[in-house]
Structure formats: C-alpha cells, structure tokens
PDB file of N, CA and C in Angstrom:
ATOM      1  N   UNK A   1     -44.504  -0.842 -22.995  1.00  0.00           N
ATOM      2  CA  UNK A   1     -44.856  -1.007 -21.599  1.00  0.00           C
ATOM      3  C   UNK A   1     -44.258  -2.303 -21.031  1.00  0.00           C
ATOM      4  N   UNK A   2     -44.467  -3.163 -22.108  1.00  0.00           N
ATOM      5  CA  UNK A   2     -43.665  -4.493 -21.358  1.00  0.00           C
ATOM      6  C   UNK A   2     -42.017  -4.565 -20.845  1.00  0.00           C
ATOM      7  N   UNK A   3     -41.889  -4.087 -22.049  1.00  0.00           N
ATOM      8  CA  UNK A   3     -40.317  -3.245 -21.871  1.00  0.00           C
ATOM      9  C   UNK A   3     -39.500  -3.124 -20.790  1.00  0.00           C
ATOM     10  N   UNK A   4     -40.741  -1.618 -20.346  1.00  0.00           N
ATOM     11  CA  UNK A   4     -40.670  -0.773 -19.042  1.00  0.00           C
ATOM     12  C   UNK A   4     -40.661  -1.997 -17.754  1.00  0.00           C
ATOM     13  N   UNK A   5     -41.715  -2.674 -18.125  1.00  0.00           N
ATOM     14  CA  UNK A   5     -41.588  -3.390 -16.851  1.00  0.00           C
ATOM     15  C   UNK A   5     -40.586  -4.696 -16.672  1.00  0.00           C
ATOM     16  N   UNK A   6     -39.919  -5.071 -17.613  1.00  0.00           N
ATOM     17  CA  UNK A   6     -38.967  -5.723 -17.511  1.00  0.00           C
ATOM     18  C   UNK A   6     -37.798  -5.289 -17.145  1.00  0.00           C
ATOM     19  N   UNK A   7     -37.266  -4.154 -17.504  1.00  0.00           N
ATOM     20  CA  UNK A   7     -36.040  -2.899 -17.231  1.00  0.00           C
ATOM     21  C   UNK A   7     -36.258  -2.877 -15.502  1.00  0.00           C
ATOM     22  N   UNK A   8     -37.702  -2.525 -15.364  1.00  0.00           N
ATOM     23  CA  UNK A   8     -37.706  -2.319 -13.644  1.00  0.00           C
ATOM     24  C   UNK A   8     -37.585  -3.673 -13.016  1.00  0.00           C
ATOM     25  N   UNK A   9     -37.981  -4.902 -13.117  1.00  0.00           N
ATOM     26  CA  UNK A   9     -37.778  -6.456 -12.669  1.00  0.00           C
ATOM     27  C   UNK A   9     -36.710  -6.566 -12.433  1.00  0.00           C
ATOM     28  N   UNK A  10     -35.394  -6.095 -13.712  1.00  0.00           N
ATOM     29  CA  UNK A  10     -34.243  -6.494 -13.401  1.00  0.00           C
ATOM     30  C   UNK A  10     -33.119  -5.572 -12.591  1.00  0.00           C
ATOM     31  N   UNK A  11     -34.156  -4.462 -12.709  1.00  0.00           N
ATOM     32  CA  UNK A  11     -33.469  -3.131 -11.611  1.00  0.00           C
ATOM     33  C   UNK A  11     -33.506  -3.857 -10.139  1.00  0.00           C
ATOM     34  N   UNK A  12     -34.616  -3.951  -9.656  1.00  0.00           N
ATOM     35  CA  UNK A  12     -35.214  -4.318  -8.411  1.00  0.00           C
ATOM     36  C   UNK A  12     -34.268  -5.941  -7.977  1.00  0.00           C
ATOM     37  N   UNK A  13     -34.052  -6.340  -9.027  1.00  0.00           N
ATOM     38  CA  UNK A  13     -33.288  -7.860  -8.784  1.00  0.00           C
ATOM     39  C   UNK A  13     -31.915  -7.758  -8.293  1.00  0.00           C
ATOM     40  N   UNK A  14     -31.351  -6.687  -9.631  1.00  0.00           N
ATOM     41  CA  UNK A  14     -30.293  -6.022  -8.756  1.00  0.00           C
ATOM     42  C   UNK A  14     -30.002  -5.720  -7.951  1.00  0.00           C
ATOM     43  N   UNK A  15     -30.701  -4.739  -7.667  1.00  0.00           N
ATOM     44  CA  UNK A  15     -30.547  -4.403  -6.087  1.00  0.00           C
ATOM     45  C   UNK A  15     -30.645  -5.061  -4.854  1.00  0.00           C
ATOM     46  N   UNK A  16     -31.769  -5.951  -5.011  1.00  0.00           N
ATOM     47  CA  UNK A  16     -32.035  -7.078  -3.852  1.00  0.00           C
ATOM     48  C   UNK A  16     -30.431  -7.542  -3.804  1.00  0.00           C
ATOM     49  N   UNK A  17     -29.938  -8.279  -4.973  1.00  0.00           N
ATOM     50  CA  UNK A  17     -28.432  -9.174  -4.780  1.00  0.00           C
ATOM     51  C   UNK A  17     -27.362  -8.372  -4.615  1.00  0.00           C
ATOM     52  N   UNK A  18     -27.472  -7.126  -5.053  1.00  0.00           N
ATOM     53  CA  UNK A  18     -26.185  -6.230  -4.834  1.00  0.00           C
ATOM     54  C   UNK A  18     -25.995  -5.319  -3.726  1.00  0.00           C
ATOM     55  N   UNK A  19     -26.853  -5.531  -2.776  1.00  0.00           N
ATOM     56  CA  UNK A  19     -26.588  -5.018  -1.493  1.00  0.00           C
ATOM     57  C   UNK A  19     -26.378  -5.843  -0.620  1.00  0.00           C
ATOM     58  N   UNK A  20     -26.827  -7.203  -0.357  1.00  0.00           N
ATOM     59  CA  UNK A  20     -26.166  -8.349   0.623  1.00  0.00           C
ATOM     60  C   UNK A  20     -24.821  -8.420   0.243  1.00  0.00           C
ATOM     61  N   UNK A  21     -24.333  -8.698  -1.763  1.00  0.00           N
ATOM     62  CA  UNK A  21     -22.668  -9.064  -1.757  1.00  0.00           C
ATOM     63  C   UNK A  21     -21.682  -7.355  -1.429  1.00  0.00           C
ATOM     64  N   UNK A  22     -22.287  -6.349  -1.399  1.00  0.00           N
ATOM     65  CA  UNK A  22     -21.619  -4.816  -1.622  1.00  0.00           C
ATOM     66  C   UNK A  22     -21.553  -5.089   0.558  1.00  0.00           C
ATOM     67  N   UNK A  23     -22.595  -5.723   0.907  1.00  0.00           N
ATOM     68  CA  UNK A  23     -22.184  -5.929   2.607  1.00  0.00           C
ATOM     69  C   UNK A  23     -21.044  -6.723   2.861  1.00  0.00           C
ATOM     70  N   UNK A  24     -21.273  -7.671   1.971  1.00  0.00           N
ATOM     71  CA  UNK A  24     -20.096  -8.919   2.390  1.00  0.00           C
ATOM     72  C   UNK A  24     -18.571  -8.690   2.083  1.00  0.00           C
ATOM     73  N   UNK A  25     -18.865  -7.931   0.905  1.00  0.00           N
ATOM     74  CA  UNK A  25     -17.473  -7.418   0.119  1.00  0.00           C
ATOM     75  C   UNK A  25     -16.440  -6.241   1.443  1.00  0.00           C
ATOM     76  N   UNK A  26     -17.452  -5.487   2.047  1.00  0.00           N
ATOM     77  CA  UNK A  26     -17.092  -4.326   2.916  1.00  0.00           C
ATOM     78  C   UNK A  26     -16.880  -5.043   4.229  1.00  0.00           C
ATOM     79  N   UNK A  27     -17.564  -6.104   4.717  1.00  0.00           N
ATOM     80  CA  UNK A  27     -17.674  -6.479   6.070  1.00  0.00           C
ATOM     81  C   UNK A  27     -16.428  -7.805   5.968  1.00  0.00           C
ATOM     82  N   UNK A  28     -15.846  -8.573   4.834  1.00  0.00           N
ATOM     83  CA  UNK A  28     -14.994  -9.537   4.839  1.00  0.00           C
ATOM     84  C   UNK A  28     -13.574  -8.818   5.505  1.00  0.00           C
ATOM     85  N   UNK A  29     -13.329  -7.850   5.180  1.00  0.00           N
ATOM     86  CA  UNK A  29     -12.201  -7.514   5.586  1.00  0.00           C
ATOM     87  C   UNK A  29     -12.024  -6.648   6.783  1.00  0.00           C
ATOM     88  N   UNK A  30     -13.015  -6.302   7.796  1.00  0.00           N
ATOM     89  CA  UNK A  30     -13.098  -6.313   8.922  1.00  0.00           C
ATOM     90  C   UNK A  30     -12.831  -7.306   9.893  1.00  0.00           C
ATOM     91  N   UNK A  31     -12.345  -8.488  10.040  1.00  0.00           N
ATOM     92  CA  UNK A  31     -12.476  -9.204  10.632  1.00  0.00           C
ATOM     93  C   UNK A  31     -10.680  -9.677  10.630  1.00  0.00           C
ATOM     94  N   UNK A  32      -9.931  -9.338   9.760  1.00  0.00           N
ATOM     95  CA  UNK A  32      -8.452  -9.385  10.379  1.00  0.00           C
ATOM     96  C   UNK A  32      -8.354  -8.299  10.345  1.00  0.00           C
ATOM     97  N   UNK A  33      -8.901  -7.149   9.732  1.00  0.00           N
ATOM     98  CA  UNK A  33      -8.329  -5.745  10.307  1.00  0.00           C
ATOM     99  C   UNK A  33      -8.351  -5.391  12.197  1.00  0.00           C
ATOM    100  N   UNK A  34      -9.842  -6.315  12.429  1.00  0.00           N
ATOM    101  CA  UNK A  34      -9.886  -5.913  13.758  1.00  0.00           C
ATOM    102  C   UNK A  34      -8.792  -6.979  14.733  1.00  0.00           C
ATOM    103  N   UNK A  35      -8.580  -8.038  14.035  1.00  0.00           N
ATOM    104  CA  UNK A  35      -7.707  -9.248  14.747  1.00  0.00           C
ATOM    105  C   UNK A  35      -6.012  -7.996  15.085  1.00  0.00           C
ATOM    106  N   UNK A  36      -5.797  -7.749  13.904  1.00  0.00           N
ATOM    107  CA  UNK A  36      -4.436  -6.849  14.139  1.00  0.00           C
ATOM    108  C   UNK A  36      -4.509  -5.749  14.724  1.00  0.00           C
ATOM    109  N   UNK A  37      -5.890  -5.185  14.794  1.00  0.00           N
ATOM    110  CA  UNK A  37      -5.984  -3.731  15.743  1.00  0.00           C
ATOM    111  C   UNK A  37      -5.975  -4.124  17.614  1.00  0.00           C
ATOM    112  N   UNK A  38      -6.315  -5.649  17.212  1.00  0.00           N
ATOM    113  CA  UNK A  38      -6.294  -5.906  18.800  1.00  0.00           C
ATOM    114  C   UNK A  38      -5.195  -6.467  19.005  1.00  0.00           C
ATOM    115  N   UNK A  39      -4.277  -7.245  18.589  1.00  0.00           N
ATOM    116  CA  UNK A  39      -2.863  -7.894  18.359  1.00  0.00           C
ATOM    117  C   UNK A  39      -1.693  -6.518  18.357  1.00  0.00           C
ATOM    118  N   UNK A  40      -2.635  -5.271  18.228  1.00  0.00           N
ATOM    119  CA  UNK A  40      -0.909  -3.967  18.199  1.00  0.00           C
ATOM    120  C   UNK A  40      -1.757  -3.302  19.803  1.00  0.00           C
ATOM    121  N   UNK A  41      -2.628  -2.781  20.064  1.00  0.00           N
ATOM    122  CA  UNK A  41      -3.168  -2.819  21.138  1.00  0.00           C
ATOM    123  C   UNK A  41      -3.166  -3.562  22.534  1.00  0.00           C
ATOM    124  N   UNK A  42      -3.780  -4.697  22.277  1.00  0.00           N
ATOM    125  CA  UNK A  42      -3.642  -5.394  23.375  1.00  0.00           C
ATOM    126  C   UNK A  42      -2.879  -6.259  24.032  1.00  0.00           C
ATOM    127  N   UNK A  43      -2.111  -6.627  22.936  1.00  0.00           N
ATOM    128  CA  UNK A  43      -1.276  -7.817  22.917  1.00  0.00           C
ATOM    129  C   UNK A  43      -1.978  -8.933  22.833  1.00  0.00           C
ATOM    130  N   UNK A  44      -2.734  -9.103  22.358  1.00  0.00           N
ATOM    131  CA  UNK A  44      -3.442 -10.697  22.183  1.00  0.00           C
ATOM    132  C   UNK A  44      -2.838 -11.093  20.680  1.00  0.00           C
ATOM    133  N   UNK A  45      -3.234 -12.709  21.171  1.00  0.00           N
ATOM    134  CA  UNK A  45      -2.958 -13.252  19.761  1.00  0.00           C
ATOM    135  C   UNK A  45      -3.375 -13.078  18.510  1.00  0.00           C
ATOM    136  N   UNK A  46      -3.498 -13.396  17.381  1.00  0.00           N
ATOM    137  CA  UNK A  46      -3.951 -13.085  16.313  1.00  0.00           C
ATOM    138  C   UNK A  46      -4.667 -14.275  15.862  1.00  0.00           C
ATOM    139  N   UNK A  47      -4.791 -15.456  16.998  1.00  0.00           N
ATOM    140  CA  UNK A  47      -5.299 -16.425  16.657  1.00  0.00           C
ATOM    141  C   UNK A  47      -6.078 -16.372  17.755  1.00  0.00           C
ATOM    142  N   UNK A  48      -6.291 -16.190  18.780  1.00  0.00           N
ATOM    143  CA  UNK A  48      -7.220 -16.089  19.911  1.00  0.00           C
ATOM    144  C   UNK A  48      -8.385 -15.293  19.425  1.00  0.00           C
TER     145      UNK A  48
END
C-alpha cells in the first residue's frame, strides 16, 4: 500500500511539472513563427 501511494505522488508530480514545460515547449516557438507570418503578410519588420 505504501508502494501504491508513492507510484501515485510521483504520477501526480509529474504531471503538475509536465504540463506547464509540454506548454512552454509548444508555445516557445510561436512567437517567431508569428513574427515571420506577419513580416511575409504585412510587411512589417521582424523586429517591430
């Protein structure tokens, strides 16, 4: 039983930390994808 509940502690831990970095990992590279979608579009800078 102690086992059990240690297996689930470190499940639950997991998950807490691996869904903020699985956001950050997906959301980091949005941010020059959208710089160049607006730079072939709009003509703005890529630094503006």
């Amino acid at each position: 039983m102690e086992l059990l509940l240690q297996i689930f502690t470190i499940l639950i831990m997991a998950v807490v930390g691996g869904l903020p970095c699985l956001y950050m990992l997906l959301s980091l590279p949005a941010v020059p994808i959208w710089k160049i979608y607006r730079s072939c579009k709009y003509h703005i800078s890529f630094w503006d």
